[in-house]
Protein backbone atom coordinates (compact mmCIF):
# COMPACT_ATOMS: atom_id res chain seq x y z
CA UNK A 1 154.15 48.06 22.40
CA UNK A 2 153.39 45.48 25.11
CA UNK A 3 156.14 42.82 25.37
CA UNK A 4 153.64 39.81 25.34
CA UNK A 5 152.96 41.37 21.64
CA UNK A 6 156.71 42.09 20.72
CA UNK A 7 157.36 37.82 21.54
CA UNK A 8 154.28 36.53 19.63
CA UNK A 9 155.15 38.78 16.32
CA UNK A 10 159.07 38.03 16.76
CA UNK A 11 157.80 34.32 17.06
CA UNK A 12 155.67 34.45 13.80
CA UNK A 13 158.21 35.79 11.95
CA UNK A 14 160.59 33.29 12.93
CA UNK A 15 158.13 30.42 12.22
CA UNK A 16 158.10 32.19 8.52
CA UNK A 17 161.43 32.31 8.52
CA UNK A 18 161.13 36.49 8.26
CA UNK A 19 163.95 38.46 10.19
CA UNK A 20 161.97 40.61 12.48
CA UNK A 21 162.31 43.95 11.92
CA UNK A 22 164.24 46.00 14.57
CA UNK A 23 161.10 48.48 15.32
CA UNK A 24 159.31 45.14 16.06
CA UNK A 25 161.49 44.18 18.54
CA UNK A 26 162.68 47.57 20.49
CA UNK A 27 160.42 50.54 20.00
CA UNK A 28 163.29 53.87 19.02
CA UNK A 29 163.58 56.88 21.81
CA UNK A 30 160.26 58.48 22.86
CA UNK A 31 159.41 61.84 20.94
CA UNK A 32 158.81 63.29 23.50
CA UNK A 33 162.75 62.25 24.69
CA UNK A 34 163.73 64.16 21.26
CA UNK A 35 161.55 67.08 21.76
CA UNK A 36 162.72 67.49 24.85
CA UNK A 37 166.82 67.49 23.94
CA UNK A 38 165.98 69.91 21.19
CA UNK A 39 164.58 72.47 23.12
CA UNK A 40 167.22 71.88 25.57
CA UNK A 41 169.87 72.96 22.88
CA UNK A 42 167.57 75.76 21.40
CA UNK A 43 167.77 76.95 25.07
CA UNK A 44 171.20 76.62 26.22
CA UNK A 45 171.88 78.36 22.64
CA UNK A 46 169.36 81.30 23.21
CA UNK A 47 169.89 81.53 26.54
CA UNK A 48 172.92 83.58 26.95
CA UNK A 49 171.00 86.63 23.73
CA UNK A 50 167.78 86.67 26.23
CA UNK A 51 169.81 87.28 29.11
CA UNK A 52 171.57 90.47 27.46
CA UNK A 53 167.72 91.86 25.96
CA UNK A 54 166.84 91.59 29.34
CA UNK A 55 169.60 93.32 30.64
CA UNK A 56 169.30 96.11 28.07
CA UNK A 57 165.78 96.17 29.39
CA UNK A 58 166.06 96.60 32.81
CA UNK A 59 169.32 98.49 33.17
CA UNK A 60 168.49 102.24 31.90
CA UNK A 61 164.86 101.38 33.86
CA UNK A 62 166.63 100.25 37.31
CA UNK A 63 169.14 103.53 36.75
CA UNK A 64 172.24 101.38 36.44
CA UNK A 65 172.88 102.85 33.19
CA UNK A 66 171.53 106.55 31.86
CA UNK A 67 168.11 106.03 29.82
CA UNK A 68 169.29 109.08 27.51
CA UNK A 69 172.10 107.20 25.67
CA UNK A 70 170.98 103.59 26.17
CA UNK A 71 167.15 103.49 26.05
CA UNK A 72 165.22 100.78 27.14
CA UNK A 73 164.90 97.74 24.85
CA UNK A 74 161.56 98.35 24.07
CA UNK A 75 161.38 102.16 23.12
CA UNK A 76 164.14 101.01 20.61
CA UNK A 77 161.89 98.42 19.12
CA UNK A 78 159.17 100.90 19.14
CA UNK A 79 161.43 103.04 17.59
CA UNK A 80 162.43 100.51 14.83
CA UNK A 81 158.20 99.50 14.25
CA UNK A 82 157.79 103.22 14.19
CA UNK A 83 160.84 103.19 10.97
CA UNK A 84 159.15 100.22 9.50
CA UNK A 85 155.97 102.02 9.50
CA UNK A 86 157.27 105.04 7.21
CA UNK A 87 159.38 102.63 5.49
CA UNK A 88 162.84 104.57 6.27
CA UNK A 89 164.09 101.59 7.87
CA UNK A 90 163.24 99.75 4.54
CA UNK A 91 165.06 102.32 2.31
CA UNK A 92 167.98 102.15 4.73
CA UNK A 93 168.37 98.36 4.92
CA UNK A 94 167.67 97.88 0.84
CA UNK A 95 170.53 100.37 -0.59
CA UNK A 96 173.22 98.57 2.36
CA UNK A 97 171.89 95.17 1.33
CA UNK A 98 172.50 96.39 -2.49
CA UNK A 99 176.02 97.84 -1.88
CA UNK A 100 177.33 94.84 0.27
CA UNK A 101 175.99 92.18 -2.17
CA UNK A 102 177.30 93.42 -5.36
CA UNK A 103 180.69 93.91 -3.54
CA UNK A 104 180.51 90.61 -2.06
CA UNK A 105 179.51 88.97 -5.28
CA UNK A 106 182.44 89.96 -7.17
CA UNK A 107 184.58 89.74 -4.10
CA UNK A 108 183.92 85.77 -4.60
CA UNK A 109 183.81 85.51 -8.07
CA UNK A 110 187.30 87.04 -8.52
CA UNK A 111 188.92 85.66 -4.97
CA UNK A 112 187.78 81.97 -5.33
CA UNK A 113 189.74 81.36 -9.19
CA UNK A 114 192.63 83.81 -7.69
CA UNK A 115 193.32 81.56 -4.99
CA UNK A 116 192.86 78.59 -7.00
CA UNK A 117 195.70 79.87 -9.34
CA UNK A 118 197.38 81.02 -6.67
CA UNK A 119 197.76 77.62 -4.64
CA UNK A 120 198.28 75.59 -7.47
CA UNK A 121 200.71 77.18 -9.89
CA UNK A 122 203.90 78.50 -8.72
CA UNK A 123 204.57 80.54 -10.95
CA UNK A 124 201.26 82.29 -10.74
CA UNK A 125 202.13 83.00 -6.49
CA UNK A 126 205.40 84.27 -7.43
CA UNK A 127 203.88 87.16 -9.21
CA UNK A 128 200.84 87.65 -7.20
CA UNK A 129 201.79 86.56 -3.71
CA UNK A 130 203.86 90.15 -3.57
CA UNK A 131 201.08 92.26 -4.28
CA UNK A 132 198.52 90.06 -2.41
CA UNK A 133 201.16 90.63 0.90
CA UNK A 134 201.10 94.52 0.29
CA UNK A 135 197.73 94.81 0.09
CA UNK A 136 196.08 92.46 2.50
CA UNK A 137 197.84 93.99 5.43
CA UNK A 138 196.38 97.90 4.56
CA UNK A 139 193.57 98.31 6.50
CA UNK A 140 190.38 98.83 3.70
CA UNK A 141 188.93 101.96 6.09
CA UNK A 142 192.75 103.77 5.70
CA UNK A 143 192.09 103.44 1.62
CA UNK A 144 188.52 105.28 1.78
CA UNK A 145 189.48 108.43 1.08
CA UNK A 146 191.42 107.31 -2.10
CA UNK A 147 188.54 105.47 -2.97
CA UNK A 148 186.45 108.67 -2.77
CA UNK A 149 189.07 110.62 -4.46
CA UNK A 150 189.36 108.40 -7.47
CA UNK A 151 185.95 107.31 -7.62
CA UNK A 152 183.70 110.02 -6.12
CA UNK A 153 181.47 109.94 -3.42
CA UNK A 154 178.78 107.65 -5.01
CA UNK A 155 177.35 104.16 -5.63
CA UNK A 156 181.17 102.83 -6.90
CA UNK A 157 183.33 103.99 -4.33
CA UNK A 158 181.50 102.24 -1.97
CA UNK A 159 180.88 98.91 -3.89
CA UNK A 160 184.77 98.95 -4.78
CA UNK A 161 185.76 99.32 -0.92
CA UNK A 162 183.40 96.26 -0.25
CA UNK A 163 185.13 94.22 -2.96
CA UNK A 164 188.48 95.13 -1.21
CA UNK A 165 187.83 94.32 2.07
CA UNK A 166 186.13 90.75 1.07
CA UNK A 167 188.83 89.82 -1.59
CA UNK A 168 191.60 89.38 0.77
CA UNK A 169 189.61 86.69 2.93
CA UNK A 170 188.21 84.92 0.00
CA UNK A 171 191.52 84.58 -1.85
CA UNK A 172 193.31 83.34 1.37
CA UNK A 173 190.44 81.14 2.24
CA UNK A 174 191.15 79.43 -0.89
CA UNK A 175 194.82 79.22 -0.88
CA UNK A 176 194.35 77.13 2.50
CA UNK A 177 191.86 74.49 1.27
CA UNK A 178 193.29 73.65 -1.99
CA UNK A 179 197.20 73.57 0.06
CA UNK A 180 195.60 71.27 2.38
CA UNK A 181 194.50 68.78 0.61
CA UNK A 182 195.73 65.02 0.96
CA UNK A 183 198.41 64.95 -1.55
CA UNK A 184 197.41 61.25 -1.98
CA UNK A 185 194.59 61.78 -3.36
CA UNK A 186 195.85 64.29 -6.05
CA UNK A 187 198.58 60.99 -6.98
CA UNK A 188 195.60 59.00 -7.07
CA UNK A 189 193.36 60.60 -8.98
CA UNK A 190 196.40 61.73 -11.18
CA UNK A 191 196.67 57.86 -11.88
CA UNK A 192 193.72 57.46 -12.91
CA UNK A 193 193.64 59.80 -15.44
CA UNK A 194 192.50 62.90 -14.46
CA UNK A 195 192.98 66.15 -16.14
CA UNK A 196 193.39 69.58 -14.48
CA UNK A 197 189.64 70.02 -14.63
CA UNK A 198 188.45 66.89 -13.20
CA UNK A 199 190.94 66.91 -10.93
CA UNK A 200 189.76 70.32 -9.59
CA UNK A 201 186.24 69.69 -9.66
CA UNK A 202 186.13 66.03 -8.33
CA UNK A 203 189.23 66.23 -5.71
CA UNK A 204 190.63 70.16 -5.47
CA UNK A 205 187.73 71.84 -4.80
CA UNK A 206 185.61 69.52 -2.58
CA UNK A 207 188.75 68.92 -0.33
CA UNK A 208 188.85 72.75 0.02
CA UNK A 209 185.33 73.23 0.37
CA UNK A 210 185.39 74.29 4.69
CA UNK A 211 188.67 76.79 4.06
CA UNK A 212 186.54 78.54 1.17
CA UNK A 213 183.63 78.98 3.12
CA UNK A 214 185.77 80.08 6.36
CA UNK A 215 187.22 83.17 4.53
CA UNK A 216 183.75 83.52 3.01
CA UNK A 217 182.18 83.88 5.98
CA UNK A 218 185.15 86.23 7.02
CA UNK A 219 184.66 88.62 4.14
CA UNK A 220 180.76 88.73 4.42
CA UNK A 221 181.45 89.98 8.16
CA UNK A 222 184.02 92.41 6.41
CA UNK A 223 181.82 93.34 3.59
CA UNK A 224 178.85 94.76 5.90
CA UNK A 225 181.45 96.27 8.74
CA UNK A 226 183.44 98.32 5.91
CA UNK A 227 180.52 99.58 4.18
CA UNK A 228 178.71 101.05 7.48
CA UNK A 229 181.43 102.65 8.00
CA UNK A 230 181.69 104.00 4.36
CA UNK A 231 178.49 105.10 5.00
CA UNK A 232 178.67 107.31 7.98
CA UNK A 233 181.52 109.38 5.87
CA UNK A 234 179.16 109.98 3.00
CA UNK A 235 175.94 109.07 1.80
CA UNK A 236 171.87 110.08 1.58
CA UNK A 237 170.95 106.35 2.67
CA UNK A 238 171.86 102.98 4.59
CA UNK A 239 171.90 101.78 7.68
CA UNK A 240 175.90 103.65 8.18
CA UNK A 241 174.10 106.78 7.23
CA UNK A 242 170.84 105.98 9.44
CA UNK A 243 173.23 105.84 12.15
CA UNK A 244 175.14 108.65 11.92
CA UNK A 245 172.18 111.00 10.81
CA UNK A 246 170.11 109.75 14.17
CA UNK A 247 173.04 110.58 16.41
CA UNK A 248 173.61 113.91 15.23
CA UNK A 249 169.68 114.46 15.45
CA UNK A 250 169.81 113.02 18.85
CA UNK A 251 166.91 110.15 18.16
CA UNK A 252 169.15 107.99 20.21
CA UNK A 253 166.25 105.27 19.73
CA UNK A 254 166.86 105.33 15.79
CA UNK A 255 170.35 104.88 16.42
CA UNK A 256 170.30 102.00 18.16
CA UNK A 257 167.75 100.51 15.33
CA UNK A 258 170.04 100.85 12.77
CA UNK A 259 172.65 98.99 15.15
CA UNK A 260 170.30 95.95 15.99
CA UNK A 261 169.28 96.52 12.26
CA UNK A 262 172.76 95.45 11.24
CA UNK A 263 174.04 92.63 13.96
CA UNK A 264 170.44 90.89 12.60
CA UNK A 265 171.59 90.84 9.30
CA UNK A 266 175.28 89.41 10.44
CA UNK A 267 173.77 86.70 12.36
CA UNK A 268 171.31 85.98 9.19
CA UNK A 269 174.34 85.61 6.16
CA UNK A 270 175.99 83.87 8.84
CA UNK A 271 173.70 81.40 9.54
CA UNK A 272 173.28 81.23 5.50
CA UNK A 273 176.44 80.58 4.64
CA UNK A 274 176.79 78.02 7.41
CA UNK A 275 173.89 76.18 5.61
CA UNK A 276 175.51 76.39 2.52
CA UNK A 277 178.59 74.89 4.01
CA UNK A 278 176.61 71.88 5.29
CA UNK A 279 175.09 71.32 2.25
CA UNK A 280 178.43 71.50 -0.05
CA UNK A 281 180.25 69.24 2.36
CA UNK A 282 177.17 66.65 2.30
CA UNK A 283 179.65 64.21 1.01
CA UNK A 284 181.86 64.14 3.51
CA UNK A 285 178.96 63.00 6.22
CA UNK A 286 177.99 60.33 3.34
CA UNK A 287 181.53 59.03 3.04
């Protein structure tokens, strides 16, 4: 806006006795200004994943690496269309997707009230804390064939190990957040008459809201890296079993689907639960 123009409506409004408004006196930063910083951060953030495709690219081509056990980038995703196509890749992906979700599920609805109980009662840690020590600390892969012992080879076995490997993070998560949180604001809302429920909902829980999501992130990372490997040892589908069955077939291409296959889903829950997290801490920006 010309400044001529920017005087004679600032002078009006005075005359009227009307504040002008601050867009009518200084025009905000250029889009093109904001378009340009955002694709400066989408590029300094993308940058350093389109340097390594490129690199997986031009390596096995340029003979720095040998083309027989790391193709080219592009005869894997030829490979993967070629999986889409025949919808293996599909059948693969759904019954991982299934397995990790249903152990992850559970994994939260049991670790999140666990810690809660944990944190807060005494009494409750003195019994649990123990057992929670013995068991956190043995690696969930060392337990897999007592998991296949006890519960077979099948659907369970694998579900169970995926609720004990994202448990532990969930539960400890918890404990964290809710022993973290500004024992002032307990007093006060104590004070003001708060029962145990309130005082979870309104205070506890929103206070512990980024330690929760830390170990949840942790245990979704857990839940997808335990059951690949759950995988290879024994089943007729998932990406773990895509995997294995491509190496010992030599279709080194389909292996290294199944591997992109499963750092794209990582990076997806991540970013997922990292939206979540924004959203449920909202208040914090607000306040």
């Amino acid at each position: 806006m010309p400044e001529a123009a920017v005087l004679e409506r600032g002078g009006a409004a005075a005359e009227l006795g009307i504040a002008p408004a601050p867009a009518d006196l200084a025009e905000g930063p250029p889009r093109a200004d904001r378009l340009r910083r955002i694709g400066g951060k989408a590029f300094r953030q993308s940058a350093g994943v389109v340097a390594l495709l490129l690199l997986w690219e031009i390596a096995p081509r340029a003979g720095l690496v040998d083309s027989v056990f790391l193709p080219p980038l592009s005869e894997v995703l030829k490979a993967g269309w070629k999986l889409i196509g025949n919808g293996q890749l599909a059948e693969h992906l759904g019954a991982s997707l299934a397995r990790a979700s249903l152990g992850f599920a559970v994994a939260i609805l049991l670790g999140v009230p666990l810690g809660l109980a944990i944190a807060w009662f005494p009494r409750v840690a003195d019994y649990v804390n123990p057992v929670l020590e013995l068991f956190r600390n043995t690696a969930p892969l060392a337990l897999l064939p007592v998991f296949v012992l006890v519960l077979g080879i099948g659907e369970t076995s694998k579900v169970s190990l995926v609720l004990y490997a994202a448990v532990f993070p969930v539960v400890l998560g918890t404990i964290a957040g809710v022993r973290a949180v500004d024992p002032l604001l307990v007093k006060a809302a104590r004070s003001m008459g708060f029962g145990h429920v309130a005082l979870f909902a309104k205070v506890v829980l929103p206070s512990a809201v980024p330690s929760v999501f830390t170990g949840v992130r942790q245990a979704a990372a857990a839940s997808i890296l335990v059951l690949i490997a759950a995988e290879m040892v024994g089943a007729r589908a998932g990406l773990g079993y895509l995997i294995t069955a491509a190496q010992s077939s030599f279709a080194i291409p389909d292996m290294y689907v199944g591997v992109l296959a499963i750092a794209l889903i990582g990076f997806l829950v991540n970013a997922v639960i990292v939206a979540l997290e924004r959203r449920a801490s909202r208040w914090r920006e607000q306040g």
